[in-house]
C-alpha atoms as a PDB file:
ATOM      1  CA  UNK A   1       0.000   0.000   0.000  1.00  0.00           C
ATOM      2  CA  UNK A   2       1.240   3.287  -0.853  1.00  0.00           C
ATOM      3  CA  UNK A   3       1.206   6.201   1.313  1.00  0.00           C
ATOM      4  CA  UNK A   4      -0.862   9.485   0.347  1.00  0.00           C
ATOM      5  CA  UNK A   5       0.414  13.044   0.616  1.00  0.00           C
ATOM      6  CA  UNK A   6      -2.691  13.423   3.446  1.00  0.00           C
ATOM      7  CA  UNK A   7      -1.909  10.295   5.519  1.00  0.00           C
ATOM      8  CA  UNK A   8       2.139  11.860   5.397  1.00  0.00           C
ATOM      9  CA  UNK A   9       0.534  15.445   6.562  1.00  0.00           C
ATOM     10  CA  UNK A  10      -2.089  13.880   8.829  1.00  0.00           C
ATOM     11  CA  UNK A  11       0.923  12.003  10.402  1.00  0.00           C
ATOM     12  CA  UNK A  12       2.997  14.793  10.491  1.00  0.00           C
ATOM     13  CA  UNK A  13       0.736  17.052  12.025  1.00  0.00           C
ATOM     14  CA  UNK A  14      -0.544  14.523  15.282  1.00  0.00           C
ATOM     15  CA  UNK A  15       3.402  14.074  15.826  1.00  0.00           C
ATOM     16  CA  UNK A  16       3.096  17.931  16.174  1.00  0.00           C
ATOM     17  CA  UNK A  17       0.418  17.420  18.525  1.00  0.00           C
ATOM     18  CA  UNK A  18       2.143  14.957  20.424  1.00  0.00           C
ATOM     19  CA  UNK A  19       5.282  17.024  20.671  1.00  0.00           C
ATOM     20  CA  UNK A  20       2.662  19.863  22.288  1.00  0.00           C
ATOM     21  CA  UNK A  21       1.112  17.417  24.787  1.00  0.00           C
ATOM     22  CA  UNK A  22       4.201  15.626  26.026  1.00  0.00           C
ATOM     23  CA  UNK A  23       5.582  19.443  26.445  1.00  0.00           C
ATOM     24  CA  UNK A  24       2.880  20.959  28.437  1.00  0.00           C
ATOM     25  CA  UNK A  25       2.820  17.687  30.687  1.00  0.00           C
ATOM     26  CA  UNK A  26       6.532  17.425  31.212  1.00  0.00           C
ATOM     27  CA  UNK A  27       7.037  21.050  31.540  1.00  0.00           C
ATOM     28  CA  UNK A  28       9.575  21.879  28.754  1.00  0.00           C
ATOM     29  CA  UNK A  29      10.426  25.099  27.914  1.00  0.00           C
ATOM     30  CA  UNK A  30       8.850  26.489  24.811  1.00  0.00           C
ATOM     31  CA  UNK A  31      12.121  26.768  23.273  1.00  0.00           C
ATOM     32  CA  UNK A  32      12.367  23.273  23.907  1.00  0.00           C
ATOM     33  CA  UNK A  33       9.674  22.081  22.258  1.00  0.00           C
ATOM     34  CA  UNK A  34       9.760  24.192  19.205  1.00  0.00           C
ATOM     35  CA  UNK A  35      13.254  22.785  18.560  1.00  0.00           C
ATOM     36  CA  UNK A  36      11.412  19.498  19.144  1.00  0.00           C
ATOM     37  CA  UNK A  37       8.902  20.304  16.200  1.00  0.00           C
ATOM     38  CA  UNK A  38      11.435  21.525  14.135  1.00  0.00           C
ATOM     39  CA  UNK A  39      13.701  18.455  14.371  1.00  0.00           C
ATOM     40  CA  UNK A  40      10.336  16.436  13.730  1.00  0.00           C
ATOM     41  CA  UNK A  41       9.044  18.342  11.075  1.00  0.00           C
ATOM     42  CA  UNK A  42      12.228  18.575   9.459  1.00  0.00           C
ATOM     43  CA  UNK A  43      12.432  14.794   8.847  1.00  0.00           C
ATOM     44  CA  UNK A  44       8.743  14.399   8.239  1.00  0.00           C
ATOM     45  CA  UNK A  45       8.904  16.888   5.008  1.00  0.00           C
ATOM     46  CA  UNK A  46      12.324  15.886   3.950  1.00  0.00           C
ATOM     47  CA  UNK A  47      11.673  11.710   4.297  1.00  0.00           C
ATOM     48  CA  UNK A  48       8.172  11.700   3.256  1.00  0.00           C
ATOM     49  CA  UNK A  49       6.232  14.351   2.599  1.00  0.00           C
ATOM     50  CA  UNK A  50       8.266  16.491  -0.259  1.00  0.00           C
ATOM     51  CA  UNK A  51       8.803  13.334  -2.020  1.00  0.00           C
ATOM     52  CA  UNK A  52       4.844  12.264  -2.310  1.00  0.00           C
ATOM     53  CA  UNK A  53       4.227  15.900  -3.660  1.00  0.00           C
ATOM     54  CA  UNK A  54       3.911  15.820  -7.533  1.00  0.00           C
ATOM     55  CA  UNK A  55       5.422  17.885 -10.156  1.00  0.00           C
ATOM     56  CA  UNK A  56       2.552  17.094 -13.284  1.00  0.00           C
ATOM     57  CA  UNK A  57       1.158  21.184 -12.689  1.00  0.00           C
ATOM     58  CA  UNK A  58       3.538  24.304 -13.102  1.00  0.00           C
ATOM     59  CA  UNK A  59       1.618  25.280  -9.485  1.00  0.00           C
ATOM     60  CA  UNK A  60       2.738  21.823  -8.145  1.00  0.00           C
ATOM     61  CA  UNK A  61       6.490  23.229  -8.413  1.00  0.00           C
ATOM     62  CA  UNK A  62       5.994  26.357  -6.905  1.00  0.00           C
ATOM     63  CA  UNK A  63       4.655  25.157  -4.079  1.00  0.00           C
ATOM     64  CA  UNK A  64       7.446  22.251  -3.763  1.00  0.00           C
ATOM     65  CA  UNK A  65       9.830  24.863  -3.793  1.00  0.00           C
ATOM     66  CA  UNK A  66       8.451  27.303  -1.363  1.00  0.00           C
ATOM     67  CA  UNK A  67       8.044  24.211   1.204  1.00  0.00           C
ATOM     68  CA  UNK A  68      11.632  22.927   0.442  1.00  0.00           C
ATOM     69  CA  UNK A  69      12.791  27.077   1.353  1.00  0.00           C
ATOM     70  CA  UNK A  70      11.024  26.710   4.500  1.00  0.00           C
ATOM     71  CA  UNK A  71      12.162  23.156   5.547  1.00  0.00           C
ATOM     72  CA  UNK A  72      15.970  24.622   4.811  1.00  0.00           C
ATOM     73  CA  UNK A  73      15.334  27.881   7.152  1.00  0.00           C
ATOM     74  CA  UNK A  74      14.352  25.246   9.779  1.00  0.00           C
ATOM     75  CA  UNK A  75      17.312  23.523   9.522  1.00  0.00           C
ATOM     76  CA  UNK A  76      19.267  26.586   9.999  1.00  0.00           C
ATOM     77  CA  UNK A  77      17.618  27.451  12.714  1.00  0.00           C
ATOM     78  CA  UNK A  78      17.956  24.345  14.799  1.00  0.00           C
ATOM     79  CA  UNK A  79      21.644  23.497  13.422  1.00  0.00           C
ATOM     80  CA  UNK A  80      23.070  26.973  14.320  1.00  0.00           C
ATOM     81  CA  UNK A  81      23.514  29.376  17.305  1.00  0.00           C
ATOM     82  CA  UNK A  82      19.759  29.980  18.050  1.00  0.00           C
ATOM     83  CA  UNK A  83      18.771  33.696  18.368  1.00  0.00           C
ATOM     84  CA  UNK A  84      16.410  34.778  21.198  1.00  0.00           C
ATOM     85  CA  UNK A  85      13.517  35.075  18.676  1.00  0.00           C
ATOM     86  CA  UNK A  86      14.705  31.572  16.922  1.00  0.00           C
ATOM     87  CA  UNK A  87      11.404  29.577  18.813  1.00  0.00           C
ATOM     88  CA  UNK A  88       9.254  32.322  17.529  1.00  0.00           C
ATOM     89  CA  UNK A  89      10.511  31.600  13.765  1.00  0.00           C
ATOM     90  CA  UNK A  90      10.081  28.106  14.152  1.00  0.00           C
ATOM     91  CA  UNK A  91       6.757  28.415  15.244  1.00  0.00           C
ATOM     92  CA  UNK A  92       6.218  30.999  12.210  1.00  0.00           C
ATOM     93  CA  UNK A  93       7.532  28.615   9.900  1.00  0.00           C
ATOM     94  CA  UNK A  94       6.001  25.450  10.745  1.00  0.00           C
ATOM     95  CA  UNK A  95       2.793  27.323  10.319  1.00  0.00           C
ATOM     96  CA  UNK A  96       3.346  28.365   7.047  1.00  0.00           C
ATOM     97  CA  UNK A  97       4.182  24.902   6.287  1.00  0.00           C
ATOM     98  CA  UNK A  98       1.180  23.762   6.851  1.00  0.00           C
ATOM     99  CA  UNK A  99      -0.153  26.430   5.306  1.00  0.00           C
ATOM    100  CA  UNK A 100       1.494  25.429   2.030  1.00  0.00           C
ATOM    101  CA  UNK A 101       1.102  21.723   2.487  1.00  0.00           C
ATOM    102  CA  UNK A 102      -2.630  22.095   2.722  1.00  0.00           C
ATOM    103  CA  UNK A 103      -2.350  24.056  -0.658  1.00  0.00           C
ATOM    104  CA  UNK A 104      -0.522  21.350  -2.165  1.00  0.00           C
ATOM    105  CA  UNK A 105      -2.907  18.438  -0.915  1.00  0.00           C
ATOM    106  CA  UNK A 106      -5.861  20.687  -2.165  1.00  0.00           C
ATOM    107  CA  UNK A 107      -3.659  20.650  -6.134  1.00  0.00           C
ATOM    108  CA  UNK A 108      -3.570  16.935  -5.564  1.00  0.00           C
ATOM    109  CA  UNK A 109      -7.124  16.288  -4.586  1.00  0.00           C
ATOM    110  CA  UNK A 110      -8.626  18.685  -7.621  1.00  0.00           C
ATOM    111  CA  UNK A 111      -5.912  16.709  -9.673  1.00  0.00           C
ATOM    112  CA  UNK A 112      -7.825  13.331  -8.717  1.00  0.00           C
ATOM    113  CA  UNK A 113     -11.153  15.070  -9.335  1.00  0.00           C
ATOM    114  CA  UNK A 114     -10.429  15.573 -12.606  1.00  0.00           C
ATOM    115  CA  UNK A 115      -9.608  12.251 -13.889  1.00  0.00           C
END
């Protein structure tokens, strides 16, 4: 069985939640845990959602490059010295990829509609 883009996102996203719940009941720091959603989202988009996300539209590449942008500001804010307002950008940008991953299952779905 092959995995969709939304089962990768769905996935994604309740390993965000999970991330959220085990840091409000273990008391982590928020820095803490948006370095913990970075790390996780890093690997999600990089191992398996950017791969599932076609390239048949010009609209499908846009997107696929604005989410591969984002994943690469991640990593260079969790691989280097992290400025005060670092958790704040990770927050920002994890939000936007949603954001754009939503778009791109949305291209997918009215791509499936159509055949």
């Amino acid at each position: 069985m092959t995995t969709t883009l939304e089962q990768e996102i769905e996935r994604w996203e309740a390993g965000l939640e999970r991330i959220a719940e085990t840091s409000a009941s273990d008391n982590r720091f928020l820095e803490e845990r948006r370095f913990a959603e970075a790390q996780h989202t890093i690997t999600a988009f990089r191992g398996h959602i950017l791969p599932l996300i076609g390239h048949r539209q010009p609209h499908d590449a846009i997107v696929s490059h604005e989410i591969e942008h984002l994943v690469d500001h991640l990593e260079d804010l969790y691989r280097t010295v992290h400025p005060p307002t670092s958790h704040q950008e990770i927050a920002e940008t994890t939000a936007a990829l949603r954001a754009l991953s939503r778009i791109a299952l949305g291209f997918e779905r009215s791509l499936e509609d159509t055949r």
